[in-house]
Protein backbone atom coordinates (compact mmCIF):
# COMPACT_ATOMS: atom_id res chain seq x y z
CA UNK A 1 138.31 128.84 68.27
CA UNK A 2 140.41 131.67 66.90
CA UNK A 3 142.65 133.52 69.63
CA UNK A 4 142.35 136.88 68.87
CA UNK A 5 144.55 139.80 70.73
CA UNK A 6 142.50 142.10 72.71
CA UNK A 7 143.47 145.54 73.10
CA UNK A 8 144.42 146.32 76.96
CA UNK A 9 144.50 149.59 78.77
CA UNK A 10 145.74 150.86 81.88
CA UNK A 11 142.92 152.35 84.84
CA UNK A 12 144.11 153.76 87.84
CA UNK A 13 141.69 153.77 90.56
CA UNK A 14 140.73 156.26 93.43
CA UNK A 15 143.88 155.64 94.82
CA UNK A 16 145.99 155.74 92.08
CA UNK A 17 146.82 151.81 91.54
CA UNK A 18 146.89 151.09 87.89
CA UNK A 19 144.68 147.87 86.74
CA UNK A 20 144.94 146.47 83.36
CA UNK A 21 141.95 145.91 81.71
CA UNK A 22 141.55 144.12 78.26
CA UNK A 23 138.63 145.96 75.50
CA UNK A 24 135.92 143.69 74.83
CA UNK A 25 134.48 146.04 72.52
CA UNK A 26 133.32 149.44 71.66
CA UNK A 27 130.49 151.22 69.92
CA UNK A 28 129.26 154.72 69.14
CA UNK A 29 125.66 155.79 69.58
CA UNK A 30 124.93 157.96 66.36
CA UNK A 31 121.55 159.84 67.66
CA UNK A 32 124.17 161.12 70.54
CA UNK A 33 127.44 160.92 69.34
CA UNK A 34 128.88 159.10 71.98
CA UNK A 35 131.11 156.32 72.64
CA UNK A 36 130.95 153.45 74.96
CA UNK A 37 133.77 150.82 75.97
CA UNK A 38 133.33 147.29 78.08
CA UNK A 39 136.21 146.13 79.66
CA UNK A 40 137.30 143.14 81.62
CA UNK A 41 139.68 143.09 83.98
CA UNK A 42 142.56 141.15 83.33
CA UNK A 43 143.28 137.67 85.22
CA UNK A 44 139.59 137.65 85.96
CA UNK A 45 138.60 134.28 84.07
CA UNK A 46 135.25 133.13 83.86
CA UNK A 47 134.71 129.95 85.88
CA UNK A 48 131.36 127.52 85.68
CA UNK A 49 130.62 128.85 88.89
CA UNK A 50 130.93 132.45 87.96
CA UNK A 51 130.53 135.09 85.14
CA UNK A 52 133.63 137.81 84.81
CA UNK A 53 132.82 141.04 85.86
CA UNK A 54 132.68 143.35 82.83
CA UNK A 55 133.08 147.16 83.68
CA UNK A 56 131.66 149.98 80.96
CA UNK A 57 132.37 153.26 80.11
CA UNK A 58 131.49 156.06 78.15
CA UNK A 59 134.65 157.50 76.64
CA UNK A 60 135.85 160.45 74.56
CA UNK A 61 139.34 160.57 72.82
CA UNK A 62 141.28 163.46 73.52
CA UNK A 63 143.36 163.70 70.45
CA UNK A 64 146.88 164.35 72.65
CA UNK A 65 147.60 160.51 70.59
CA UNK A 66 146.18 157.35 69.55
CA UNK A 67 146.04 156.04 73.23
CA UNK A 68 144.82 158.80 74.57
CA UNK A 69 141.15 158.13 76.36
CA UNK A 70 139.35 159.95 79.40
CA UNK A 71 137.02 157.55 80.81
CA UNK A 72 133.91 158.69 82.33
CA UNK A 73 131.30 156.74 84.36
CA UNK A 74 127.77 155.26 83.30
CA UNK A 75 124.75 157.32 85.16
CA UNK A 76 121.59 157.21 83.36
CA UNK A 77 119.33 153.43 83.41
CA UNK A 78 119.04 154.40 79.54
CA UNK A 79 123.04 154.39 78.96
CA UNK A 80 122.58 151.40 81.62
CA UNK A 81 120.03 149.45 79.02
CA UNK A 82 122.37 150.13 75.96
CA UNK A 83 125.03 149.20 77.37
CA UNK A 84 123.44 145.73 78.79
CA UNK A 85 121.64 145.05 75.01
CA UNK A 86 125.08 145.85 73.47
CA UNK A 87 126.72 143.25 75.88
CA UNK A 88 123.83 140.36 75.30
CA UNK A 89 124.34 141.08 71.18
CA UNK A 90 128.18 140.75 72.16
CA UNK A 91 128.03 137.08 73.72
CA UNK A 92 125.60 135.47 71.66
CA UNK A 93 128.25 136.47 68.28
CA UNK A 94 131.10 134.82 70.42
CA UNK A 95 128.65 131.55 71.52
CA UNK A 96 128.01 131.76 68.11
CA UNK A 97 131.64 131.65 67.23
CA UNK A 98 132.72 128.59 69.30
């Protein structure tokens, strides 16, 4: 199995702790022009017992830099049911992988 460097960014929560989170993957949506991210965080390993939890966003770049991202939440069941068919195409290319 290859070991491929994720990218990793930095989410502060409500309270203004950072978390580091490592970029599964993103994709666009053409008919809306919008972009999604999954994350994981990082240091949560999946275990037989136990799937990762695997946060989503929709995102927009600001253009202040190459790092720069605001982050906005998933509310709709259709962004919901993307996102979800997006994630099932995502594992079965890395089962298919190992």
């Amino acid at each position: 199995m290859e070991n491929t460097e994720r990218e990793r960014i930095i989410i502060p929560d409500e309270n203004g702790d950072e978390h580091l989170f490592e970029v599964l993957f993103t994709f666009d949506v053409e008919e809306t022009s919008k972009s999604y991210m999954v994350l994981i965080a990082v240091g949560e390993e999946e275990s037989e017992d136990e799937e990762a939890e695997v946060h989503a966003f929709r995102f927009e770049e600001t253009g202040e830099g190459d790092d720069d991202l605001q982050l906005f939440p998933i509310e709709t069941d259709e962004e919901w049911d993307m996102v979800e068919e997006m994630l099932n195409t995502f594992q079965a290319d890395d089962e298919e992988e190992e």
